[in-house]
Protein backbone atom coordinates (compact mmCIF):
# COMPACT_ATOMS: atom_id res chain seq x y z
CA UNK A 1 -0.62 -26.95 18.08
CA UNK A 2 -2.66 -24.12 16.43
CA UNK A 3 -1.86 -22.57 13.13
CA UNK A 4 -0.33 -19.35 14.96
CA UNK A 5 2.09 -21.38 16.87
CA UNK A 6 3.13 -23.63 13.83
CA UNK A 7 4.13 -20.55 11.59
CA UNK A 8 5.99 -19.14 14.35
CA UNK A 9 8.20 -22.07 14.15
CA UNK A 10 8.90 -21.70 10.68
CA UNK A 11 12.71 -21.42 9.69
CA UNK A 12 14.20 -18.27 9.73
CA UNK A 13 12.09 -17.69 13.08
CA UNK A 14 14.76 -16.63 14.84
CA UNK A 15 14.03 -14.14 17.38
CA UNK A 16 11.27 -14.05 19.69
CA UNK A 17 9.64 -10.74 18.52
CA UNK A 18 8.14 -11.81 15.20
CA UNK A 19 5.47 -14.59 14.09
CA UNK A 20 5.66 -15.76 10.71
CA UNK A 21 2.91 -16.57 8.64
CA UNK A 22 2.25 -17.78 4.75
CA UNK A 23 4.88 -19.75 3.25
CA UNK A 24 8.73 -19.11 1.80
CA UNK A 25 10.26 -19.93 -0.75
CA UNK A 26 13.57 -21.84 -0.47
CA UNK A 27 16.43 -21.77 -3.01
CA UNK A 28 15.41 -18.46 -4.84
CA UNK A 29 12.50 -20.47 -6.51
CA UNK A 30 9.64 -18.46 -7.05
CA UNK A 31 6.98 -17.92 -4.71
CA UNK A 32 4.22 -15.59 -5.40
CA UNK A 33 1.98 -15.96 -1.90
CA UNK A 34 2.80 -13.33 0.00
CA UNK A 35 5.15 -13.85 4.18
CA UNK A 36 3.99 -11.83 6.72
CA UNK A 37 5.63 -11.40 9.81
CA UNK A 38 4.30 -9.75 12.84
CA UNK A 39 6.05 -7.55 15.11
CA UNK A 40 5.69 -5.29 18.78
CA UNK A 41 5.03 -1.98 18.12
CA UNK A 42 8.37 -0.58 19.61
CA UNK A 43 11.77 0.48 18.10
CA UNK A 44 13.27 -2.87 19.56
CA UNK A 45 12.16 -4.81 16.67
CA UNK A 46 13.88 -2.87 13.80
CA UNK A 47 16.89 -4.95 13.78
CA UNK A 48 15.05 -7.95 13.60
CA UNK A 49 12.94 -6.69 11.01
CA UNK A 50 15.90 -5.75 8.79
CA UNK A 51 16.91 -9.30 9.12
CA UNK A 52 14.40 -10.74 8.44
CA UNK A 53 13.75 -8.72 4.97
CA UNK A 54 17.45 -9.47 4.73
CA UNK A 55 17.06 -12.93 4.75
CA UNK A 56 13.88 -13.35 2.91
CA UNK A 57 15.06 -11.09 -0.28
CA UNK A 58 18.08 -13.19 -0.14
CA UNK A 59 16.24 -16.30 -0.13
CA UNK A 60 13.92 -15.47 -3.43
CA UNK A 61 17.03 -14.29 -5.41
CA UNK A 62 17.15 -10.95 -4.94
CA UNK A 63 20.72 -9.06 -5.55
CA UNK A 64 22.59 -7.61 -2.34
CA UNK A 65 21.58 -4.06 -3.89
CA UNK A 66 18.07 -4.57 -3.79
CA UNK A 67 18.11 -6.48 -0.74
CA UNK A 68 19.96 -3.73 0.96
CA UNK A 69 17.15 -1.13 -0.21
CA UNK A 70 14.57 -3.57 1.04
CA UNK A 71 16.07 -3.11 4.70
CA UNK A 72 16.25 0.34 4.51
CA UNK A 73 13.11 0.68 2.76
CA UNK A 74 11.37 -1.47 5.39
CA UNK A 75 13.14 0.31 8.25
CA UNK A 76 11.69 3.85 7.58
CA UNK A 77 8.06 1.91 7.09
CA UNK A 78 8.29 0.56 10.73
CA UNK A 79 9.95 3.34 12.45
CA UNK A 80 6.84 5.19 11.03
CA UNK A 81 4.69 2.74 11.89
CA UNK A 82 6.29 2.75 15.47
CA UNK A 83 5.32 6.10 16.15
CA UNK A 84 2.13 6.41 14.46
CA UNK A 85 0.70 3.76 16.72
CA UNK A 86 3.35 2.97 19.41
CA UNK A 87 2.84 -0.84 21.43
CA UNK A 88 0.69 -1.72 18.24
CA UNK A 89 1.84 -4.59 16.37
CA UNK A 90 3.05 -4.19 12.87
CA UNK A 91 2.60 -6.23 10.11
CA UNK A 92 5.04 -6.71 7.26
CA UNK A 93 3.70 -8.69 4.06
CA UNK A 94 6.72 -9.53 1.51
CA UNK A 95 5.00 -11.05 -1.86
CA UNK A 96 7.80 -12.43 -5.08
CA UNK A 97 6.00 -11.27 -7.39
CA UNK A 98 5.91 -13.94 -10.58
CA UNK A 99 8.57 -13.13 -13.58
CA UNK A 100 11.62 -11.28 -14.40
CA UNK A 101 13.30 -8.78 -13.85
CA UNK A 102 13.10 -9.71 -9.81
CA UNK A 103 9.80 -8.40 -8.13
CA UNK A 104 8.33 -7.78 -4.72
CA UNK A 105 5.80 -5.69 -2.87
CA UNK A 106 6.69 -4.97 0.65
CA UNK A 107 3.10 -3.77 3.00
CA UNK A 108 3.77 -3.00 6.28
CA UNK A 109 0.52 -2.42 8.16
CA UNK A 110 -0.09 -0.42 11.60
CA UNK A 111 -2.37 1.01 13.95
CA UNK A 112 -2.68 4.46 13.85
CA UNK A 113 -3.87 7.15 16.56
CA UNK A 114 -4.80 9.50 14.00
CA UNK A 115 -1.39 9.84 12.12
CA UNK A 116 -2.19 9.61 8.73
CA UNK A 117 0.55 10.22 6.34
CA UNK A 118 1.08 13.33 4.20
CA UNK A 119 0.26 13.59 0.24
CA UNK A 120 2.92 12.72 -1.61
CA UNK A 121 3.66 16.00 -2.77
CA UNK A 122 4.65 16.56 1.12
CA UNK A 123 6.58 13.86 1.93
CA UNK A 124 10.01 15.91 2.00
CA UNK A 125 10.19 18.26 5.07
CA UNK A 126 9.65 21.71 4.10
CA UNK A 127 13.21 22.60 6.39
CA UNK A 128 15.70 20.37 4.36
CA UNK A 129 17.43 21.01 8.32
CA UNK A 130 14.32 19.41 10.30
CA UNK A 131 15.48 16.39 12.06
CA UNK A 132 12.34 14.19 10.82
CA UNK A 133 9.90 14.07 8.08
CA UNK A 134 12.17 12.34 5.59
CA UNK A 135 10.75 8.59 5.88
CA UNK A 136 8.21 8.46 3.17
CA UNK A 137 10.90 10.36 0.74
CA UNK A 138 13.53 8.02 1.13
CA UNK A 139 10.99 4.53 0.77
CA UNK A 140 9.90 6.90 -2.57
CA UNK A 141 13.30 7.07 -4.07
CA UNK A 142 14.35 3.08 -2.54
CA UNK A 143 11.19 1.81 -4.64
CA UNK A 144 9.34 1.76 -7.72
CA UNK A 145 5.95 2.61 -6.70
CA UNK A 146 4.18 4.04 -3.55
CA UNK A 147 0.72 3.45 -2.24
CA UNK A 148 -0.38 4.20 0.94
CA UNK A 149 -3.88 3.09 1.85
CA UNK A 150 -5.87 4.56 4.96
CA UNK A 151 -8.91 3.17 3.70
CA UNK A 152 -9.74 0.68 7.16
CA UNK A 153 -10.29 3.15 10.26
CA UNK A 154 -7.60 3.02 12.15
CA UNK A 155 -5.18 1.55 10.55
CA UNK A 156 -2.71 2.72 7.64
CA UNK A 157 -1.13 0.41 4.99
CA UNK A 158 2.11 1.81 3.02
CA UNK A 159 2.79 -0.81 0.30
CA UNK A 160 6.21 -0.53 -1.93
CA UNK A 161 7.25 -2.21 -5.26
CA UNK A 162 10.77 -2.78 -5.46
CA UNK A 163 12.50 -4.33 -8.48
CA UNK A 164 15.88 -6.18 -9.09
């Protein structure tokens, strides 16, 4: 059995679409090395992502508040992701960060066809009435800090600190 195939047993492996890697943390103890999960680049995943985040905030400790913005936070990040670089896998790191209050980063990483997101300064659509553009807003106001990093051609990484 290869590495790949173990960590894609791990619990809370639940549906087919994602491969877990790195460890957990059970009990709420503290676990500062970082989970990442792997998903298909399609909208078919973002349920399973949700959970996942879901289960994995509730699992370190994390209150149903922050846990909630997590989902939604980590939503917006795929559904980007999605459509920046569609039938590219994503990959979502969640690292406990060490300490109190209740820390995490959340880095979801993607493929991009040349979609590089806006400034910050732009992230808010200039018609408050356009259908789209809001994604990058909303993960702004769900988390602490922002950082996107475009840095490795071809791929884009938007990392979020969220707090308890």
């Amino acid at each position: 059995m290869t590495d790949s195939d173990r960590s894609a047993q791990e619990p809370g492996a639940q549906h087919p679409g994602a491969q877990h890697n790195g460890h957990g943390a059970p009990n709420g103890s503290a676990d500062p090395s970082p989970r990442l999960f792997t998903y298909p680049g399609n909208h078919g995943v973002l349920a399973d992502v949700r959970a996942d985040v879901a289960r994995w905030f509730t699992d370190h400790g994390f209150s149903a508040d922050t846990t909630d913005r997590a989902m939604l936070l980590v939503s917006e990040l795929c559904s980007n992701a999605v459509e920046a670089g569609p039938d590219h896998p994503i990959d979502v790191r969640l690292t406990r960060l060490a300490g109190f209050p209740l820390r995490a980063v959340i880095a979801v990483t993607n493929t991009t066809l040349g979609n590089v997101p806006p400034p910050s300064e732009r992230w808010t659509p200039a018609d408050p009435l356009a259908p789209r553009g809001r994604g990058l807003a909303i993960v702004d106001a769900l988390s602490d800090q922002v950082r996107v990093d475009s840095s490795v051609p071809g791929r884009i990484t938007v990392v979020a600190d969220i707090s308890n």
